[in-house]
N, C-alpha and C. Protein backbone atom coordinates (compact mmCIF):
# COMPACT_ATOMS: atom_id res chain seq x y z
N UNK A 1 -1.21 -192.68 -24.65
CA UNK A 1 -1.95 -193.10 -25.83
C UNK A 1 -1.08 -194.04 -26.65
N UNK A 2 -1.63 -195.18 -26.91
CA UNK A 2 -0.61 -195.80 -27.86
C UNK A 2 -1.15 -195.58 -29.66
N UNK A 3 0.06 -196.02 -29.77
CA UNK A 3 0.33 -196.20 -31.80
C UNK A 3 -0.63 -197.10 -32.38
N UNK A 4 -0.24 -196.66 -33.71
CA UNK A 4 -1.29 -196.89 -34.32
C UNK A 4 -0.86 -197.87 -35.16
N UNK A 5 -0.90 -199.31 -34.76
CA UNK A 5 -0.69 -200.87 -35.65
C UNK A 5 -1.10 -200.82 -36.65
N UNK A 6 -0.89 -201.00 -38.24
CA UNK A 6 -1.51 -202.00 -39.02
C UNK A 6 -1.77 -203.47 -38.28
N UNK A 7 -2.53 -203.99 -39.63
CA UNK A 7 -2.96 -205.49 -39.19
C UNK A 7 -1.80 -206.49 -39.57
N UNK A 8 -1.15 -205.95 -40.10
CA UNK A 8 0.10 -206.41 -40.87
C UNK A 8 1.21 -206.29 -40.35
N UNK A 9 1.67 -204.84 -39.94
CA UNK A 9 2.94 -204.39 -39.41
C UNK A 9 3.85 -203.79 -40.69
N UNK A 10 3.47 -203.75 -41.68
CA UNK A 10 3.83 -203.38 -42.95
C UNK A 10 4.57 -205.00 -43.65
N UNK A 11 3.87 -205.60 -43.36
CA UNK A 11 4.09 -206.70 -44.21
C UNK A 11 4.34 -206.91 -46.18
N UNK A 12 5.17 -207.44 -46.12
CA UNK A 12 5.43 -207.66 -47.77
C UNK A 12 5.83 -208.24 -48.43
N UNK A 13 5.27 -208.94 -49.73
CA UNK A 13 5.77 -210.00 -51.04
C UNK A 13 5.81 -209.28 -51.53
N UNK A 14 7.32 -209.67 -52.29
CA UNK A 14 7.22 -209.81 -53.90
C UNK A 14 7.53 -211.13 -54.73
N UNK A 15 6.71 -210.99 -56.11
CA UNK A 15 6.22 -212.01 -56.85
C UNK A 15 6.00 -211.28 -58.29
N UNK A 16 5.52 -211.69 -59.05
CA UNK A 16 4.49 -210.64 -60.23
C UNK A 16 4.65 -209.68 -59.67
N UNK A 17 3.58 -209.50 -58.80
CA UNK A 17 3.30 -208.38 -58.38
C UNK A 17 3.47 -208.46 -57.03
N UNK A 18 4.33 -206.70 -56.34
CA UNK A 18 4.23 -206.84 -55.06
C UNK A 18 3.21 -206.54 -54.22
N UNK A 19 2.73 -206.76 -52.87
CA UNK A 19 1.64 -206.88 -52.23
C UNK A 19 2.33 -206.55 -50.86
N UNK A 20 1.78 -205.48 -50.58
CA UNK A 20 2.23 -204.39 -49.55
C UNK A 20 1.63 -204.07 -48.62
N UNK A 21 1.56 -204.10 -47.02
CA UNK A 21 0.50 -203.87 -46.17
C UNK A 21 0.59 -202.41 -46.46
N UNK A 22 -0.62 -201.48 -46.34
CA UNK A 22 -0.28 -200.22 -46.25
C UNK A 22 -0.45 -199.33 -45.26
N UNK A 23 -0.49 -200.14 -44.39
CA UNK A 23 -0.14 -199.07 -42.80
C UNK A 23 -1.47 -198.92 -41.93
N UNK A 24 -1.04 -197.99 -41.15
CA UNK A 24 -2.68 -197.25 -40.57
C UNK A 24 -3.27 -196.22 -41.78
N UNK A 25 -4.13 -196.54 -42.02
CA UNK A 25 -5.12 -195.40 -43.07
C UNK A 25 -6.54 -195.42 -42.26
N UNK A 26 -6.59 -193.57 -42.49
CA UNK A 26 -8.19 -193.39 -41.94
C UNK A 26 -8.78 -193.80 -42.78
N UNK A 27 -10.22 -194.44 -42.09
CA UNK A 27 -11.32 -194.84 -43.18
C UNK A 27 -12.66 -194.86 -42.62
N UNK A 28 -13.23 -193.74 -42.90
CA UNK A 28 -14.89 -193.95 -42.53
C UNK A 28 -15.71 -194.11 -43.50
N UNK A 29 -16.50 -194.87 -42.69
CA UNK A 29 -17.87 -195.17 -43.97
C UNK A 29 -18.89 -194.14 -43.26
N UNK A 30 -19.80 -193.86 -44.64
CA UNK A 30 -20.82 -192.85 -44.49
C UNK A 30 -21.74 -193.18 -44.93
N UNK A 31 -23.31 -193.20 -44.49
CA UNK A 31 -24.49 -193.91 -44.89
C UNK A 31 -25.41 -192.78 -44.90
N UNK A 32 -26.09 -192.49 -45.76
CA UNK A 32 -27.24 -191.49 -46.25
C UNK A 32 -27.63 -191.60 -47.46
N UNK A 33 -28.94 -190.52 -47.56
CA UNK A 33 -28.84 -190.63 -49.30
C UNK A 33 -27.95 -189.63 -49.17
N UNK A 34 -27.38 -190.49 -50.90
CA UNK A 34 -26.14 -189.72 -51.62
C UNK A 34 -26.28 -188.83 -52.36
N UNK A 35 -27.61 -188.39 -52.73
CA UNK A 35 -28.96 -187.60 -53.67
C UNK A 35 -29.13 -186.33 -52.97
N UNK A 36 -28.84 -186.49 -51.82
CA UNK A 36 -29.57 -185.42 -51.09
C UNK A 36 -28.67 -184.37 -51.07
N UNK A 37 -28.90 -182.90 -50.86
CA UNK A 37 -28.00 -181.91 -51.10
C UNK A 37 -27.41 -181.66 -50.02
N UNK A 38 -28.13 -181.70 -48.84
CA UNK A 38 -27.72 -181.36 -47.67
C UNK A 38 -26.26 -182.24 -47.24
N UNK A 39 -26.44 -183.74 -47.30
CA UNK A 39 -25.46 -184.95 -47.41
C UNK A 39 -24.20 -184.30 -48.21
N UNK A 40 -24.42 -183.97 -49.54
CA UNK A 40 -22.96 -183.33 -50.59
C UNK A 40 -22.61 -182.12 -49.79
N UNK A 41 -23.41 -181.11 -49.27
CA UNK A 41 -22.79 -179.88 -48.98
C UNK A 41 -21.97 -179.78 -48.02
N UNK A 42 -22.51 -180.87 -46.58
CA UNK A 42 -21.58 -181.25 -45.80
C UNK A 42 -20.10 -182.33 -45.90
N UNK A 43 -20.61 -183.13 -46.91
CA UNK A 43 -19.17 -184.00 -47.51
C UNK A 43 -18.11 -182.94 -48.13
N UNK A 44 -18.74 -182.59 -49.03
CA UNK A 44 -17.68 -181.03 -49.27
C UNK A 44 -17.11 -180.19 -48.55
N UNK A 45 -17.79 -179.90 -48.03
CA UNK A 45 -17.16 -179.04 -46.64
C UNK A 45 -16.29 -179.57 -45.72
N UNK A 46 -16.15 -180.90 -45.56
CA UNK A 46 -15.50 -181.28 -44.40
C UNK A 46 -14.54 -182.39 -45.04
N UNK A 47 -14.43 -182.72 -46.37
CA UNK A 47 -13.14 -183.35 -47.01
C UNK A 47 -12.74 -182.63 -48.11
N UNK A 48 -13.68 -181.73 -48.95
CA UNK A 48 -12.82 -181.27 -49.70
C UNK A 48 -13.47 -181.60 -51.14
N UNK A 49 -14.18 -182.71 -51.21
CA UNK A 49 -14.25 -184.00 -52.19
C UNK A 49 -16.35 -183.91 -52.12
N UNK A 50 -16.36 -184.11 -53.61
CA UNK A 50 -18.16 -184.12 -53.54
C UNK A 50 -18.43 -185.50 -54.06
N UNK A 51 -19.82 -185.79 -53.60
CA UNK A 51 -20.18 -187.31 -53.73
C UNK A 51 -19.65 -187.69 -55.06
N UNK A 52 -19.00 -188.93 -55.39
CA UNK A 52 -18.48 -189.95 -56.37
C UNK A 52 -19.77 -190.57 -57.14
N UNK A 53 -19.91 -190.38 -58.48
CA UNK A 53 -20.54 -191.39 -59.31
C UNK A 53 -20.11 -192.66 -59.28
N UNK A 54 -21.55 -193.47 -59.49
CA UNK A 54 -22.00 -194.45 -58.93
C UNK A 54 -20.24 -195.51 -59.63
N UNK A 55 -19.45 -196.34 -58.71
CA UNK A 55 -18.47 -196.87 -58.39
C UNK A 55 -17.17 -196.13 -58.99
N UNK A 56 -17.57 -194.91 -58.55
CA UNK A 56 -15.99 -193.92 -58.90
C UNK A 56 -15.39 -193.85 -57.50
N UNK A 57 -14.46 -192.97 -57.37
CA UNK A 57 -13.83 -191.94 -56.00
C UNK A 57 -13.41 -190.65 -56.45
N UNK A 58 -13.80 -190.08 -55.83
CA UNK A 58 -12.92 -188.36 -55.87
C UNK A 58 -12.23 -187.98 -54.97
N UNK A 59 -11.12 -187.29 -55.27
CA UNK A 59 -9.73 -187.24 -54.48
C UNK A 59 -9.74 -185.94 -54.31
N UNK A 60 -9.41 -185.69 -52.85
CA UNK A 60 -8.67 -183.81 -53.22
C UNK A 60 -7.30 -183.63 -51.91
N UNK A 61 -6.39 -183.85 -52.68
CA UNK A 61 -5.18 -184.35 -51.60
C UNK A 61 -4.85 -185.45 -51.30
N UNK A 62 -4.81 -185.41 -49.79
CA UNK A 62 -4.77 -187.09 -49.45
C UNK A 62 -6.17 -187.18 -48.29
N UNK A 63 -7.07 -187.03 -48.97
CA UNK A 63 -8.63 -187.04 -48.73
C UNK A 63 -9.18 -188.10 -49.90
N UNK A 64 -9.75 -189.09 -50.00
CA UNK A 64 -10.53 -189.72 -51.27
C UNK A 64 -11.58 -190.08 -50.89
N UNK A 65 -13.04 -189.64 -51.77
CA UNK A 65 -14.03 -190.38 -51.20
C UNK A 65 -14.38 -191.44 -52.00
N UNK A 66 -14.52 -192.78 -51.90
CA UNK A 66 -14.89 -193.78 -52.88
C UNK A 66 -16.29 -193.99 -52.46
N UNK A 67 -16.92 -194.20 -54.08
CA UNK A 67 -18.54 -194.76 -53.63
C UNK A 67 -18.66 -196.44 -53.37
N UNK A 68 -19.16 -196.64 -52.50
CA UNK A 68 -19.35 -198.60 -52.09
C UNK A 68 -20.80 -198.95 -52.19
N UNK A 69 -21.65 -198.28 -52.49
CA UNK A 69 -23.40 -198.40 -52.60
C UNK A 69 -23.96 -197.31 -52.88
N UNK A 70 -24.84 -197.95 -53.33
CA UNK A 70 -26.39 -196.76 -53.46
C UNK A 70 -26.43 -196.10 -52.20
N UNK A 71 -26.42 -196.16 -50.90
CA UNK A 71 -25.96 -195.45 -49.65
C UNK A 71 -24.88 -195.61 -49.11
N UNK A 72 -23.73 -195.74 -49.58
CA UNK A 72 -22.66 -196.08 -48.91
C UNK A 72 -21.35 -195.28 -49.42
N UNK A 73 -20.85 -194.61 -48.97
CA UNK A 73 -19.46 -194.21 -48.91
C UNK A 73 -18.38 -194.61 -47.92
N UNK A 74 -16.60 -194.64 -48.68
CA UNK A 74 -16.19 -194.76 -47.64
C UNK A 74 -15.35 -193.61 -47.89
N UNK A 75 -14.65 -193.04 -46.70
CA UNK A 75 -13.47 -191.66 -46.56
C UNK A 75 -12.44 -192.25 -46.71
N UNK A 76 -11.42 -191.99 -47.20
CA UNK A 76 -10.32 -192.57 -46.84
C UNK A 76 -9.52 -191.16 -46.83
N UNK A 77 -8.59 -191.11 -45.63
CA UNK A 77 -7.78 -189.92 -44.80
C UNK A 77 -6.35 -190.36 -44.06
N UNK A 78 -5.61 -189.38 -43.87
CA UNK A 78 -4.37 -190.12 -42.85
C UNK A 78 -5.46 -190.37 -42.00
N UNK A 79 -4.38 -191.53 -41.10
CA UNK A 79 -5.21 -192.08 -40.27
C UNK A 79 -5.49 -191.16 -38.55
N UNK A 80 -4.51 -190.44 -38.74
CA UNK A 80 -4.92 -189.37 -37.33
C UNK A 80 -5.57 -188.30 -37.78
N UNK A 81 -6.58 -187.73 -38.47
CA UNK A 81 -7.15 -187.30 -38.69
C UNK A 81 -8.76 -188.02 -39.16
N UNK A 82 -8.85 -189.38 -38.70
CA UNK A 82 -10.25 -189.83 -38.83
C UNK A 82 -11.00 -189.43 -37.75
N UNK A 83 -10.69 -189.67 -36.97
CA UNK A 83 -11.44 -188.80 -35.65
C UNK A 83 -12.01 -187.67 -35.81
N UNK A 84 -11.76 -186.81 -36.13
CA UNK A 84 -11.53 -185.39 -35.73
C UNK A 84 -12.81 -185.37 -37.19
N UNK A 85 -12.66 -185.38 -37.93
CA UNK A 85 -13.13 -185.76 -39.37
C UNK A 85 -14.48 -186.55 -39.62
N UNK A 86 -14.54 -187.73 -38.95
CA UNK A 86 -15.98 -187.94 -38.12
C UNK A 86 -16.97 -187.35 -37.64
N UNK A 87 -16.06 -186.79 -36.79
CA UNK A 87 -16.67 -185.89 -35.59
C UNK A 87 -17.43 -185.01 -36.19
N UNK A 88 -16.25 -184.13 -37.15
CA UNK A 88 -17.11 -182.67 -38.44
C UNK A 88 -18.64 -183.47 -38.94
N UNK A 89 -18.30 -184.41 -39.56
CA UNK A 89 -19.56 -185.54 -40.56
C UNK A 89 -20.25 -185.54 -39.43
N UNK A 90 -20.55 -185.92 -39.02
CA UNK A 90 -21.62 -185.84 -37.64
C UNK A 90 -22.28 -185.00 -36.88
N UNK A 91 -21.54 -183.99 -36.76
CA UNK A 91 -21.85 -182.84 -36.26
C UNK A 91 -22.45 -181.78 -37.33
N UNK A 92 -21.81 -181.82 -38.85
CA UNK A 92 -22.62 -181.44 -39.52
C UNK A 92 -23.32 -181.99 -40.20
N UNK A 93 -23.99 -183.18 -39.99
CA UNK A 93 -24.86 -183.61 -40.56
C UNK A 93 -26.40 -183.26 -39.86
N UNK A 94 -25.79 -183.17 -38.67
CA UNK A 94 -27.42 -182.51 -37.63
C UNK A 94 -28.42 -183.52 -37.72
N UNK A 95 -29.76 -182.37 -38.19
CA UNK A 95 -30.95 -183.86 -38.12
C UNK A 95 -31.20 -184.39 -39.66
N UNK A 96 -30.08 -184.71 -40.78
CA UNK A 96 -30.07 -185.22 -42.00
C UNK A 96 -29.64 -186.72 -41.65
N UNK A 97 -30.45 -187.16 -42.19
CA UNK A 97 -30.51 -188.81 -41.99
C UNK A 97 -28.99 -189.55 -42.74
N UNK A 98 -28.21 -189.94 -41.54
CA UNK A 98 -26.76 -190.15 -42.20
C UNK A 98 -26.24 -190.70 -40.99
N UNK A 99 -24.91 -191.61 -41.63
CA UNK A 99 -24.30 -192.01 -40.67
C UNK A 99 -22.60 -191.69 -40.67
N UNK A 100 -21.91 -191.43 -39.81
CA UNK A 100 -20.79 -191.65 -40.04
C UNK A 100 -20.24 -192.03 -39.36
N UNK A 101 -19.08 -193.68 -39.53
CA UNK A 101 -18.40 -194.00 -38.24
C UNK A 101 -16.80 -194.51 -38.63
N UNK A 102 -15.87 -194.52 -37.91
CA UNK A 102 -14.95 -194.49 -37.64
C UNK A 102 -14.44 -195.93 -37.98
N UNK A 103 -14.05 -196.47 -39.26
CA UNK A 103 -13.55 -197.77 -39.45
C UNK A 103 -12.42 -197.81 -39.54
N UNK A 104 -11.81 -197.20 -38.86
CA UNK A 104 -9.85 -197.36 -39.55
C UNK A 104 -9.45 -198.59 -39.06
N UNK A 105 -10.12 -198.80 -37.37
CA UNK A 105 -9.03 -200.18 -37.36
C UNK A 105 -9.76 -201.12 -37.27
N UNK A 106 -10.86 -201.03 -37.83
CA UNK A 106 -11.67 -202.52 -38.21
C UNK A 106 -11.39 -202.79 -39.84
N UNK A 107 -10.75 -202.22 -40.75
CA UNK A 107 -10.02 -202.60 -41.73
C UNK A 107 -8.84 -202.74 -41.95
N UNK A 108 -8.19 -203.07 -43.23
CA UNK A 108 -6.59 -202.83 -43.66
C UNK A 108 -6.81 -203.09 -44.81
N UNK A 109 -5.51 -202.45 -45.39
CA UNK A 109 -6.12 -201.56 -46.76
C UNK A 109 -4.32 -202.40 -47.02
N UNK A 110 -4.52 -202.88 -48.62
CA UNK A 110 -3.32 -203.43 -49.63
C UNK A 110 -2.96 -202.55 -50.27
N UNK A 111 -1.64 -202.58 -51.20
CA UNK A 111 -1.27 -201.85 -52.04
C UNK A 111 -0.44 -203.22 -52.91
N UNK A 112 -1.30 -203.09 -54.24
CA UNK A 112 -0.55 -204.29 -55.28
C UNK A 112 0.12 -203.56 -56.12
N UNK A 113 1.28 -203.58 -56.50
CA UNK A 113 2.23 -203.14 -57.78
C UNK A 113 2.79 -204.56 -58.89
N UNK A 114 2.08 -204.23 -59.72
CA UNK A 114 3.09 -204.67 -60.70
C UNK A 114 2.21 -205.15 -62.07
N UNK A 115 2.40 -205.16 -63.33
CA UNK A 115 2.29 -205.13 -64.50
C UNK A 115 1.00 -206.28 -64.81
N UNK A 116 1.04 -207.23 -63.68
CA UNK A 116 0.35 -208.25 -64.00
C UNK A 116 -0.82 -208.48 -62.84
N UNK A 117 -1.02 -207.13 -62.09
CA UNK A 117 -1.98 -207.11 -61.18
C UNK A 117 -3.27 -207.91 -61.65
N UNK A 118 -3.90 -207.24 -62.65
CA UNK A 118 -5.40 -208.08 -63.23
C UNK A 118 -5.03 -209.57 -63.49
N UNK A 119 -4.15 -210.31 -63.81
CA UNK A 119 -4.04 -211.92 -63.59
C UNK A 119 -4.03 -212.14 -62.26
N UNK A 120 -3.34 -211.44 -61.67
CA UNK A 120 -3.29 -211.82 -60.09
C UNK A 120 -4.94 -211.89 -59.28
N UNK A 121 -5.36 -210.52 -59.49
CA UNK A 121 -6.66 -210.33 -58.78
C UNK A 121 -7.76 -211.15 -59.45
N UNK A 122 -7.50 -211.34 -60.68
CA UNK A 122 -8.60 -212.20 -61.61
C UNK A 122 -8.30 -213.83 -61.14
N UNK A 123 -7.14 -214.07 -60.18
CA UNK A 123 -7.38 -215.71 -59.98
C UNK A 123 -8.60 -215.37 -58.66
N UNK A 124 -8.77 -214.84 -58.06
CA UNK A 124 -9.39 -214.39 -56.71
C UNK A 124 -10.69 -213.97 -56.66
N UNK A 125 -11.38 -213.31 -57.66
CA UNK A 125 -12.53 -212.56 -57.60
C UNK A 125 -13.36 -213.06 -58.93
N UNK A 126 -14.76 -212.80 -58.63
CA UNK A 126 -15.47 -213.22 -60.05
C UNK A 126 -15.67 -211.82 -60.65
N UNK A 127 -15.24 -210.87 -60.16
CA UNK A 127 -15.37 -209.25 -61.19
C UNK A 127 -14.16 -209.36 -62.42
N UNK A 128 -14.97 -208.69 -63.39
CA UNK A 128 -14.18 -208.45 -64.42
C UNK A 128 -12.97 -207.61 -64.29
N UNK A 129 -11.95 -208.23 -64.97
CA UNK A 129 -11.13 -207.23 -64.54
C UNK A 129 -10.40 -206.44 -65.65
N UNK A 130 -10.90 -206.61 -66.90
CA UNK A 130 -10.32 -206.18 -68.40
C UNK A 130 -10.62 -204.54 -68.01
N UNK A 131 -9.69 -203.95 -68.94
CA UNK A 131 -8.97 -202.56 -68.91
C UNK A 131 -10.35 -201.81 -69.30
N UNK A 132 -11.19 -202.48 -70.16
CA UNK A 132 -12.60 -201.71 -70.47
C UNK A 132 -13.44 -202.12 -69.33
N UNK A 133 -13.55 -202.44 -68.25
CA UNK A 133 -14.56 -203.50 -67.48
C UNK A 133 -13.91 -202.73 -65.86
N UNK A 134 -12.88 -202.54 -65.73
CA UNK A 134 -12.32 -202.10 -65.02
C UNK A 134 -11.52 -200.98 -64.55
N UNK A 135 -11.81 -199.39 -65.39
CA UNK A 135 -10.71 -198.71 -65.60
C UNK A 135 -9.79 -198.06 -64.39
N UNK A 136 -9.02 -197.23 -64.66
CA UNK A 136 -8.51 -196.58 -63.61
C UNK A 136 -9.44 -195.99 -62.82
N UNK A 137 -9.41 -196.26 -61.40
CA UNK A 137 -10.08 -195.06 -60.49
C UNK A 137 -11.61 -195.85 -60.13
N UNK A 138 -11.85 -196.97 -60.95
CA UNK A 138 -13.30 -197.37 -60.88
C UNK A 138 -13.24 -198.58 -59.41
N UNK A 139 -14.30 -198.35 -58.72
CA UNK A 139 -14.41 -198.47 -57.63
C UNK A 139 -14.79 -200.23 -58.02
N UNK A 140 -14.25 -201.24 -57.61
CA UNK A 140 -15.51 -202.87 -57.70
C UNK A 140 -15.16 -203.07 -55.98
N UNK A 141 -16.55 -203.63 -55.62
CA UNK A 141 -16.81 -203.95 -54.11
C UNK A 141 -17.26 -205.52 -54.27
N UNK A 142 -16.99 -206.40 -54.55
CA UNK A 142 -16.70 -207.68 -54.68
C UNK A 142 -15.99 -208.87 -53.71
N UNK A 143 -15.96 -209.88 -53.69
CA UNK A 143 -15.28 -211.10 -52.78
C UNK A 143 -13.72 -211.33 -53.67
N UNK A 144 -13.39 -211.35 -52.85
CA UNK A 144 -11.55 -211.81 -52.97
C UNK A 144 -11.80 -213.31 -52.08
N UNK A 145 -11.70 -213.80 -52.87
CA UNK A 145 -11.96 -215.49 -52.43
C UNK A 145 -13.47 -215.52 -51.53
N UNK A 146 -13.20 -215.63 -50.46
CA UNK A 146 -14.63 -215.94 -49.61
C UNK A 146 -14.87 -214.73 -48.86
N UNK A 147 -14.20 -213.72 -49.12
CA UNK A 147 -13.38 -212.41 -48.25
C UNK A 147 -14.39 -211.32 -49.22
N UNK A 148 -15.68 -210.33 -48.29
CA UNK A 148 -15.55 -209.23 -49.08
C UNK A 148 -14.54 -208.33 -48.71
N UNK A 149 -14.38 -207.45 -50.01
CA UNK A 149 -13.70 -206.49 -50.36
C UNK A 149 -14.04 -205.46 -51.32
N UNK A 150 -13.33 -204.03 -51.40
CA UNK A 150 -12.87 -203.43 -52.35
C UNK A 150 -12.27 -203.25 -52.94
N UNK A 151 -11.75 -202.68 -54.15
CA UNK A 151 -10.03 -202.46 -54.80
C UNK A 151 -10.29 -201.59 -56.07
N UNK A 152 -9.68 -200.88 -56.06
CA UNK A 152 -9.65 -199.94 -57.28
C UNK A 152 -8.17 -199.72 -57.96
N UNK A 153 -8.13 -199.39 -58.89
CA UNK A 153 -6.64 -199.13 -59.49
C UNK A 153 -6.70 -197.95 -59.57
N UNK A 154 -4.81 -197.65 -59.09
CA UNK A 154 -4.83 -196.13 -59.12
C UNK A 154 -3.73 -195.66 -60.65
N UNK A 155 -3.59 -196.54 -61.23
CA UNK A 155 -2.80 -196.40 -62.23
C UNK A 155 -2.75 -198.04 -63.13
N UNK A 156 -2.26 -197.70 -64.25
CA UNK A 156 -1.99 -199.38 -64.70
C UNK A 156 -1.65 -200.10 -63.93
N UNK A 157 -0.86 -200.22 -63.24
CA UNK A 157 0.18 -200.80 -62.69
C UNK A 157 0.22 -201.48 -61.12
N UNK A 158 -0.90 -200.33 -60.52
CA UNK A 158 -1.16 -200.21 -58.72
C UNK A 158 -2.22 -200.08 -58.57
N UNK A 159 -3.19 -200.97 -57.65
CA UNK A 159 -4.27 -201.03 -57.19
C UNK A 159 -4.19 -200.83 -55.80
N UNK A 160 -5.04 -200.58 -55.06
CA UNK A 160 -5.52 -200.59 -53.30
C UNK A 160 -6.38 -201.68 -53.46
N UNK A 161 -6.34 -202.43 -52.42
CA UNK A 161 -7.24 -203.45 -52.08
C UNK A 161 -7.72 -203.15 -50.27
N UNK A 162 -8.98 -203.25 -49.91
CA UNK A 162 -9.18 -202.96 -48.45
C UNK A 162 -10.65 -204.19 -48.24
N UNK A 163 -10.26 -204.73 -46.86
CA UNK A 163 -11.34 -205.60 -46.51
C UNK A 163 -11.04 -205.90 -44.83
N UNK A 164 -11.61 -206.33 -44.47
CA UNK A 164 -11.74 -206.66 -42.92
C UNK A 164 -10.90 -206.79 -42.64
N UNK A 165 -10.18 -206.19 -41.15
CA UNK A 165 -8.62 -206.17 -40.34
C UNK A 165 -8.65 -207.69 -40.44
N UNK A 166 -9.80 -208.59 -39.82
CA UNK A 166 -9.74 -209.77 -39.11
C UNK A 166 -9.44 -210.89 -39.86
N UNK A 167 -9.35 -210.10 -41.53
CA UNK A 167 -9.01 -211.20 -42.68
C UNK A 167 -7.53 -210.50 -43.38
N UNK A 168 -6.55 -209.73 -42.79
CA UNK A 168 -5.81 -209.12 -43.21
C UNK A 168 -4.51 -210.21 -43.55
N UNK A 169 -4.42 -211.02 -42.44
CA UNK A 169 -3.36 -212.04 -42.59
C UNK A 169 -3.94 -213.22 -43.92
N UNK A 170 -5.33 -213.75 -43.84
CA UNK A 170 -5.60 -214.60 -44.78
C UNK A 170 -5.78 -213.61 -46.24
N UNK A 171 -5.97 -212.60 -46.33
CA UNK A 171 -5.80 -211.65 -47.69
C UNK A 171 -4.37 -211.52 -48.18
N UNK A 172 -3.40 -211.27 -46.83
CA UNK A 172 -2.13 -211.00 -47.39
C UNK A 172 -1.52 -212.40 -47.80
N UNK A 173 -2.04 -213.74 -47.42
CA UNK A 173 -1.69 -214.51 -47.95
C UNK A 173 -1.95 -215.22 -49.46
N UNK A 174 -3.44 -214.74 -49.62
CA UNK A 174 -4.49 -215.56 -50.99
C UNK A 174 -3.58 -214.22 -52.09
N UNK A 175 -3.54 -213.25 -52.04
CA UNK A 175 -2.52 -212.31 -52.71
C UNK A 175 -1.33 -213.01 -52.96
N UNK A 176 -0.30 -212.86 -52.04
CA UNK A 176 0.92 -213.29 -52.20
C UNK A 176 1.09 -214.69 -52.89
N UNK A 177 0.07 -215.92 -52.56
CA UNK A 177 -0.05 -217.23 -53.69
C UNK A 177 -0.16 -216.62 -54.95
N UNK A 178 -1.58 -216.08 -54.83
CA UNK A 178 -1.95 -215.60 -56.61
C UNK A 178 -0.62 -215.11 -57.06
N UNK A 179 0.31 -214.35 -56.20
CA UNK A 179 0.97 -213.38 -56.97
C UNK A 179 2.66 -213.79 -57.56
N UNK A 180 2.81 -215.54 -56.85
CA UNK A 180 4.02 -216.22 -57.06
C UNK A 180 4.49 -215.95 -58.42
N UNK A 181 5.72 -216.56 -58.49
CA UNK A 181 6.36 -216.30 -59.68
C UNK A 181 6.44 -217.56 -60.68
N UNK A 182 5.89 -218.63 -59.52
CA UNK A 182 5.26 -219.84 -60.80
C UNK A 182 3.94 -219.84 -61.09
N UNK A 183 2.92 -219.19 -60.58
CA UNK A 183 1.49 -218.59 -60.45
C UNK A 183 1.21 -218.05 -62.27
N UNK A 184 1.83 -217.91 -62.74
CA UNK A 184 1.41 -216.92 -63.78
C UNK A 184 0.64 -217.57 -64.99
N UNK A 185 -0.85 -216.36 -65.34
CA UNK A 185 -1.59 -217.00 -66.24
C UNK A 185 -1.37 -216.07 -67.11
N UNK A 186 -1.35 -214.88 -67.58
CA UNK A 186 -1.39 -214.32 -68.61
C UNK A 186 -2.56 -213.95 -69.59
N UNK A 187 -3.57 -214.04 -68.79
CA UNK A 187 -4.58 -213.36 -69.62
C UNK A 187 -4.86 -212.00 -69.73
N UNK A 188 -4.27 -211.28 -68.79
CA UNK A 188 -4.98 -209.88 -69.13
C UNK A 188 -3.37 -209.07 -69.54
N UNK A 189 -2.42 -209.69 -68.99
CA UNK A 189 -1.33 -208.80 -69.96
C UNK A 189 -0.47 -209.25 -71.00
């Protein structure tokens, strides 16, 4: 059996802010209604974590479920345990109208640090990114240049960013520009 690549290899700038590949991470997306009880009782049961208001995540460990749509969730898990974890979502989902599939290595997932993240991500995206518009933990599913994506902040300071493996090299690059050390605009800090 072989290992498990990032798209990156753990690739990394620093600038403003640093911009960090963050490895293999499990990640499934899950499609159902999110309304339905049957859908929560089995998400609970098998991460730990109950459906997220509408663009939150709920965490329990190193389990997070983030909401991405009106039907859409994604899991995020170590990454050797997406399998197995799937498998549960599926199996207990039975005949409840739902999907769950296995995206770990059709994505790659960022990690931005540093004080001036919202100038950085605000040259890139048309989402707001002010401290009221954006808070901790709040989920935006938006374009990073021509690139969709997600990204949430997990603190002032550190955001996750995740979007297509196949755009991992052109993400880690439109980041690392925004994030130069002659780059700097200064609007949000």
């Amino acid at each position: 059996m072989s290992n498990a690549v990032s798209a990156l290899k753990g690739a990394a700038f620093s600038g403003q802010v640093t911009v960090t590949d963050a490895g293999a991470v499990g990640m499934i997306t899950l499609r159902g209604d999110l309304a339905s009880p049957e859908f929560g009782t089995v998400l609970t049961k098998v991460t730990g974590c109950s459906v997220p208001e509408t663009r939150q995540m709920v965490t329990n460990g190193a389990v997070s479920v983030l909401w991405m749509s009106p039907d859409e969730l994604m899991v995020l898990c170590p990454y050797d345990a997406a399998a197995s974890m799937t498998s549960e979502l599926s199996t207990g989902f039975g005949s409840t109208h739902a999907l769950a599939v296995n995206v770990s290595d059709a994505r790659a997932m960022f990690t931005l640090h540093g004080s001036t993240l919202r100038d950085v991500l605000a040259k890139l995206t048309p989402a707001n990114l002010s401290a009221t518009a954006l808070p901790v933990g709040e989920v935006r599913r938006t374009k990073v240049a021509q690139v969709a994506a997600g990204f949430w902040l997990t603190g002032e300071d550190t955001a996750q960013l995740i979007c297509f493996r196949s755009f991992a090299p052109y993400m880690f690059n439109l980041l690392s520009t925004a994030a130069s050390e002659d780059a700097t605009v200064g609007f949000y800090s």
